[in-house]
PDB file of N, CA and C in Angstrom:
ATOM      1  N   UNK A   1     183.468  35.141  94.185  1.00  0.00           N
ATOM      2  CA  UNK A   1     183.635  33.762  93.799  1.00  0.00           C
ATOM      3  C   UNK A   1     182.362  33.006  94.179  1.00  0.00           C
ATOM      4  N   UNK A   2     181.659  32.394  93.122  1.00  0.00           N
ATOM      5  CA  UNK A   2     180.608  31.349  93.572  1.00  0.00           C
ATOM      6  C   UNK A   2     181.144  29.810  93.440  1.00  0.00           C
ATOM      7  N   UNK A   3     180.627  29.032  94.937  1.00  0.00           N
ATOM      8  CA  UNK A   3     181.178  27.908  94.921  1.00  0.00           C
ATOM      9  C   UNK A   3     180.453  26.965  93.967  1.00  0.00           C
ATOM     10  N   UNK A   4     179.367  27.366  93.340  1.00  0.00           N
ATOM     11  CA  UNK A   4     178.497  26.308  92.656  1.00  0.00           C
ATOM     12  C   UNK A   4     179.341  26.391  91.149  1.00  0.00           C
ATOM     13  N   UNK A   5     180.093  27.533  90.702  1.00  0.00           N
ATOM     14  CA  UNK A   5     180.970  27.562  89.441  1.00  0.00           C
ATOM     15  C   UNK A   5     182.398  27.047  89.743  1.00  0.00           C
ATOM     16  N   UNK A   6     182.416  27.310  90.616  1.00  0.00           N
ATOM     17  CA  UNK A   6     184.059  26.604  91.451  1.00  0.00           C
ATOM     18  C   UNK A   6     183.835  25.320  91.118  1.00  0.00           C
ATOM     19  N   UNK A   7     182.907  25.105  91.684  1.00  0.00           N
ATOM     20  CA  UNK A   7     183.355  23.008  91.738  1.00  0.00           C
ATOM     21  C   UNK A   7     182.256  22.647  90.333  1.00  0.00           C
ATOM     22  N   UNK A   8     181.517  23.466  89.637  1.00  0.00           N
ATOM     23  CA  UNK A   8     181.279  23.092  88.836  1.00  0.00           C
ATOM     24  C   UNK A   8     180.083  22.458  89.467  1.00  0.00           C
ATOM     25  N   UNK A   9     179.191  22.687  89.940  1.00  0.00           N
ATOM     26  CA  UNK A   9     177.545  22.133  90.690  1.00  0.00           C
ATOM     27  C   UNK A   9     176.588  22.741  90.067  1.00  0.00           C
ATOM     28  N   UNK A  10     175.415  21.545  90.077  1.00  0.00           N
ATOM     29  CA  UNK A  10     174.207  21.786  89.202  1.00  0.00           C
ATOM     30  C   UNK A  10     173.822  22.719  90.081  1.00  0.00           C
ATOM     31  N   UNK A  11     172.444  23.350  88.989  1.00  0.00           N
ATOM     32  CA  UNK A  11     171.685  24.028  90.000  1.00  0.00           C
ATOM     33  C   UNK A  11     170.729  23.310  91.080  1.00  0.00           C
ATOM     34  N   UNK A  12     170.497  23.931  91.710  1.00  0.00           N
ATOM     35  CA  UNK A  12     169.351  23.821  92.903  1.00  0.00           C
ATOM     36  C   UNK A  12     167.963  23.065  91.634  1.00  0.00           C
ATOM     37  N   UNK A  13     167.654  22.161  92.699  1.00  0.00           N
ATOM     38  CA  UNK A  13     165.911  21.666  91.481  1.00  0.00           C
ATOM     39  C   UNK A  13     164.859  22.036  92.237  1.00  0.00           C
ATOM     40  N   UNK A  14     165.113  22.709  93.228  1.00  0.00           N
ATOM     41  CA  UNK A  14     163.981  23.482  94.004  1.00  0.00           C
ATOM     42  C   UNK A  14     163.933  24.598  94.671  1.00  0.00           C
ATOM     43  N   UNK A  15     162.879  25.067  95.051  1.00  0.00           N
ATOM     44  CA  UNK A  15     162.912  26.477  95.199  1.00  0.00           C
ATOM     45  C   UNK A  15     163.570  26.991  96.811  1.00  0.00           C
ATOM     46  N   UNK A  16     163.338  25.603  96.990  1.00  0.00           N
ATOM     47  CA  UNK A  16     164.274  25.971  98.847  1.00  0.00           C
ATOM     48  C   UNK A  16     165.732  25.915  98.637  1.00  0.00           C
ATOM     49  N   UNK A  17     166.197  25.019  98.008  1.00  0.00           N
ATOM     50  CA  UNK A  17     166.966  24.494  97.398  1.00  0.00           C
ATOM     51  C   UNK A  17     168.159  26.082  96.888  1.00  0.00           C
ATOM     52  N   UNK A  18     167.205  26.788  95.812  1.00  0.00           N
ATOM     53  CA  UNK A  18     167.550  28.024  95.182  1.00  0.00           C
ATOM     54  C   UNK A  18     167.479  29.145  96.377  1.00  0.00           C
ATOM     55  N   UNK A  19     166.728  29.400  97.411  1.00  0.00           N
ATOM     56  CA  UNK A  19     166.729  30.272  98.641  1.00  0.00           C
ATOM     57  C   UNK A  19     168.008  29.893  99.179  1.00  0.00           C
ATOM     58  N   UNK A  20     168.417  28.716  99.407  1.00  0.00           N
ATOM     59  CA  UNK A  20     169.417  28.212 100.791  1.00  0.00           C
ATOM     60  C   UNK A  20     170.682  28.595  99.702  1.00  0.00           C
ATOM     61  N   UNK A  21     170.435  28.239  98.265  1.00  0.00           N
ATOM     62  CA  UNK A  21     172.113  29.282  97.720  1.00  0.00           C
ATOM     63  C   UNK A  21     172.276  30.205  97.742  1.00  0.00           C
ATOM     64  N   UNK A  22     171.301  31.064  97.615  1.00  0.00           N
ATOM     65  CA  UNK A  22     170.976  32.535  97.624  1.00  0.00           C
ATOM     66  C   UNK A  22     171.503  33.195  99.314  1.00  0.00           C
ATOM     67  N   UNK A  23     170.967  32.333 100.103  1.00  0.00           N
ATOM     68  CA  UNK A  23     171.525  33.048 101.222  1.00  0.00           C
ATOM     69  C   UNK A  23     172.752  32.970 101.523  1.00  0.00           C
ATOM     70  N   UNK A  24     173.146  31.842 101.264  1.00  0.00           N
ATOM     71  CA  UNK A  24     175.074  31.584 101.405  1.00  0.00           C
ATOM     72  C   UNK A  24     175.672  32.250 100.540  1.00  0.00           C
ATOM     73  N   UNK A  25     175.127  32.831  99.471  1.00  0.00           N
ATOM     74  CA  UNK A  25     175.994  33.722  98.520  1.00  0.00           C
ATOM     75  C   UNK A  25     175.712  34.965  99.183  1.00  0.00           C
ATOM     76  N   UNK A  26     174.853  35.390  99.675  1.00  0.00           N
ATOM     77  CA  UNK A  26     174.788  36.800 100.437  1.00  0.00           C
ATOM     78  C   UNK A  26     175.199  37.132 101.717  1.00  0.00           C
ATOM     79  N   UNK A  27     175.834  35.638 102.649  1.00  0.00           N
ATOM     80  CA  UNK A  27     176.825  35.885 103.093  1.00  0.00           C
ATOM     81  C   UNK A  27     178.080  35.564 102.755  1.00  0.00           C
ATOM     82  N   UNK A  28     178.534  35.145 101.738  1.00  0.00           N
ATOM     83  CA  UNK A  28     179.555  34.909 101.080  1.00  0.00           C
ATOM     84  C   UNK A  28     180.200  33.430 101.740  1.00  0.00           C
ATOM     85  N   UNK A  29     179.608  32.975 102.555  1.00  0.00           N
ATOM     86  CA  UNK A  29     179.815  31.908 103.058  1.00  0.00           C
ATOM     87  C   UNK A  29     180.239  30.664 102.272  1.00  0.00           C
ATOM     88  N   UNK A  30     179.875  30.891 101.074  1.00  0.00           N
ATOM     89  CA  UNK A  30     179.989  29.559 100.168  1.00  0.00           C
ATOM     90  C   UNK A  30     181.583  30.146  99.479  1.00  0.00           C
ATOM     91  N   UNK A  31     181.749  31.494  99.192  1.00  0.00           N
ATOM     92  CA  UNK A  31     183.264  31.761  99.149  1.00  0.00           C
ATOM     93  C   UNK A  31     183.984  31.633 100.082  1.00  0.00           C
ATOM     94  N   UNK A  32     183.996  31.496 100.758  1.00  0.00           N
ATOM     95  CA  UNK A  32     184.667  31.311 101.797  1.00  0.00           C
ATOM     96  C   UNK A  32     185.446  29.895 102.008  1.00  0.00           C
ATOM     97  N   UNK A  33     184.005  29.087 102.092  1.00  0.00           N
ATOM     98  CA  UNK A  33     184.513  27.699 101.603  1.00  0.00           C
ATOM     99  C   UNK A  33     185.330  27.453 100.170  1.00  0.00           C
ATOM    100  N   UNK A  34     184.603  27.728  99.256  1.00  0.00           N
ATOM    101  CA  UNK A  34     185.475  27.531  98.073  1.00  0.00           C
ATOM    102  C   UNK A  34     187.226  27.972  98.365  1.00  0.00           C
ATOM    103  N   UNK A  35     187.276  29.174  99.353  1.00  0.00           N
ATOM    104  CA  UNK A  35     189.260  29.376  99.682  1.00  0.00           C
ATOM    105  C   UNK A  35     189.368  28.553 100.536  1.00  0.00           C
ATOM    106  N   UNK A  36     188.752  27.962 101.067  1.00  0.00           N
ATOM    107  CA  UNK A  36     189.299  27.104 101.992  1.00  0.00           C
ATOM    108  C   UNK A  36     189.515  25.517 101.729  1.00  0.00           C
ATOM    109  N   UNK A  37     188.895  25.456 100.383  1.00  0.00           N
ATOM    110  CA  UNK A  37     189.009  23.925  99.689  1.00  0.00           C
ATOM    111  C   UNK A  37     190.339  24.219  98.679  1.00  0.00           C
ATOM    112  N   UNK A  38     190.011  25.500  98.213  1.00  0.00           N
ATOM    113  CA  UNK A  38     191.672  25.774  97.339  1.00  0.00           C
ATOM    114  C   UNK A  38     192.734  25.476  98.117  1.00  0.00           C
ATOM    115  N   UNK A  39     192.861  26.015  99.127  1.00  0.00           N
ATOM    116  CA  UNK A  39     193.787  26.270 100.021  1.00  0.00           C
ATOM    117  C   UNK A  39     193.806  24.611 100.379  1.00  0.00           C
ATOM    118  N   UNK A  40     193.175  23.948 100.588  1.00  0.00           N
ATOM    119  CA  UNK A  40     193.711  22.751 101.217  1.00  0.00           C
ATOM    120  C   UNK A  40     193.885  21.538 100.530  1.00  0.00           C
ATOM    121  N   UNK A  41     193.781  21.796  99.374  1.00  0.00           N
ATOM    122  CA  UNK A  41     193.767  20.915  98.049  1.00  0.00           C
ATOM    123  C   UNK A  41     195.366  20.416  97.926  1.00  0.00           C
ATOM    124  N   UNK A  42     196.303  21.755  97.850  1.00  0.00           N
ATOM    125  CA  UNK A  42     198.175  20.620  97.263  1.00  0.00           C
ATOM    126  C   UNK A  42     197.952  20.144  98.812  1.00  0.00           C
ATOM    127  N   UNK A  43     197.738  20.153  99.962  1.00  0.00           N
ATOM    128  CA  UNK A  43     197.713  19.571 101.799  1.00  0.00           C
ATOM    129  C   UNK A  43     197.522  18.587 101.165  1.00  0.00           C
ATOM    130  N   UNK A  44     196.419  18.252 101.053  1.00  0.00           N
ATOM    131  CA  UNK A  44     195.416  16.633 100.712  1.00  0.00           C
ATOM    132  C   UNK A  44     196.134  16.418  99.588  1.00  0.00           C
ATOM    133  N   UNK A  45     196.555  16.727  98.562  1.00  0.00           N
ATOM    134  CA  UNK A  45     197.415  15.381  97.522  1.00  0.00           C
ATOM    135  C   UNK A  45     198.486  15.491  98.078  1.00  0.00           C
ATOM    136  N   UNK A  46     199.543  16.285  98.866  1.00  0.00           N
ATOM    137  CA  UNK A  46     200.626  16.052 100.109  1.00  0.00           C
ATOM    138  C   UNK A  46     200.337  14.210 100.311  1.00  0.00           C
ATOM    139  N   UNK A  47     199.065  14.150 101.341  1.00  0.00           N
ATOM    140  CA  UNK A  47     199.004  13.429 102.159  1.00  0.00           C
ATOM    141  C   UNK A  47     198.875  12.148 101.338  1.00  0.00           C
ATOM    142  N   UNK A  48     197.683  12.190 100.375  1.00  0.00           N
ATOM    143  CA  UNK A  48     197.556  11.230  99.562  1.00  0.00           C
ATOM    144  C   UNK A  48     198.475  10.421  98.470  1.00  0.00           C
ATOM    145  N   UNK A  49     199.036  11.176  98.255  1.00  0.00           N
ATOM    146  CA  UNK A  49     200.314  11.009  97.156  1.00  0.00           C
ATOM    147  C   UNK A  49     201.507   9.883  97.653  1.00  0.00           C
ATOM    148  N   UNK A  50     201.727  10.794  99.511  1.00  0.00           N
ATOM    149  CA  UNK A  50     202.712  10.097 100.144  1.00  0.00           C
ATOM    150  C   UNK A  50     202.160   8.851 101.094  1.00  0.00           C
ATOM    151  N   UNK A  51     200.802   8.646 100.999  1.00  0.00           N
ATOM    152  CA  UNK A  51     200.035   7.671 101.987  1.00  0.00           C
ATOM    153  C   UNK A  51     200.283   8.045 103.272  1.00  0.00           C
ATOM    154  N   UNK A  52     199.995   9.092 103.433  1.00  0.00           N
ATOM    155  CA  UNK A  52     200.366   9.627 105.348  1.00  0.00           C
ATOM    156  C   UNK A  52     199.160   9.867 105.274  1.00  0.00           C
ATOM    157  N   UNK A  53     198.460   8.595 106.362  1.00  0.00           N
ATOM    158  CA  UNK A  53     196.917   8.817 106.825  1.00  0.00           C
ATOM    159  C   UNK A  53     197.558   8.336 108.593  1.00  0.00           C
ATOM    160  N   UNK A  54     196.210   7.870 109.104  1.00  0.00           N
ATOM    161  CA  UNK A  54     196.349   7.612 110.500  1.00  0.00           C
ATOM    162  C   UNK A  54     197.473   6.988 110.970  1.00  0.00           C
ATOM    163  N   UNK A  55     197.679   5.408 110.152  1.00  0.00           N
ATOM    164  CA  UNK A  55     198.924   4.868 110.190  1.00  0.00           C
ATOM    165  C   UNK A  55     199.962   5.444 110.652  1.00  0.00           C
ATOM    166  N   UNK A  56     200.723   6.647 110.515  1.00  0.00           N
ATOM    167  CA  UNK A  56     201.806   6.939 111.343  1.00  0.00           C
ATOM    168  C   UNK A  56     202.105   7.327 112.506  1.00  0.00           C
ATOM    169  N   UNK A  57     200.413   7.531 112.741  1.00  0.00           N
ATOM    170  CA  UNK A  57     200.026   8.374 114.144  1.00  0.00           C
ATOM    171  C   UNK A  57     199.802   7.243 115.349  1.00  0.00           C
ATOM    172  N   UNK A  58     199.298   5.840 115.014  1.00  0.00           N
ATOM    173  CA  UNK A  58     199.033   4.818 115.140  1.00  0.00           C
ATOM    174  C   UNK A  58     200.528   4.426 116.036  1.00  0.00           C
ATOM    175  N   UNK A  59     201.330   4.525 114.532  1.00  0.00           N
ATOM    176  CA  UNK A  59     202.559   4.185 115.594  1.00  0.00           C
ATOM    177  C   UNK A  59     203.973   4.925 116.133  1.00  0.00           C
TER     178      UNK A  59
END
């Protein structure tokens, strides 16, 4: 899984830019993230949907 096709991200406009994706894809690090934004995506419209932010914690 590449996270730059996941979320749909331009490319890099530079060449450090293109190194620093290159290395997170060769540790897979950027997949990693991408399951971990899937995974927490229905959480966060949970929260958002029902307005449970700090406010309840508050009181």
């Amino acid at each position: 899984m590449n996270l730059r096709s996941e979320l749909g991200r331009r490319k890099p406009t530079t060449s450090s830019q293109s190194k620093y994706v290159e290395e997170l894809d060769a540790a897979k690090l950027r997949a990693g993230l991408a399951t971990a934004l899937h995974i927490s995506q229905p959480g966060n419209l949970f929260f958002q949907t029902n307005k449970l932010d700090g406010k309840l914690h508050e009181n």
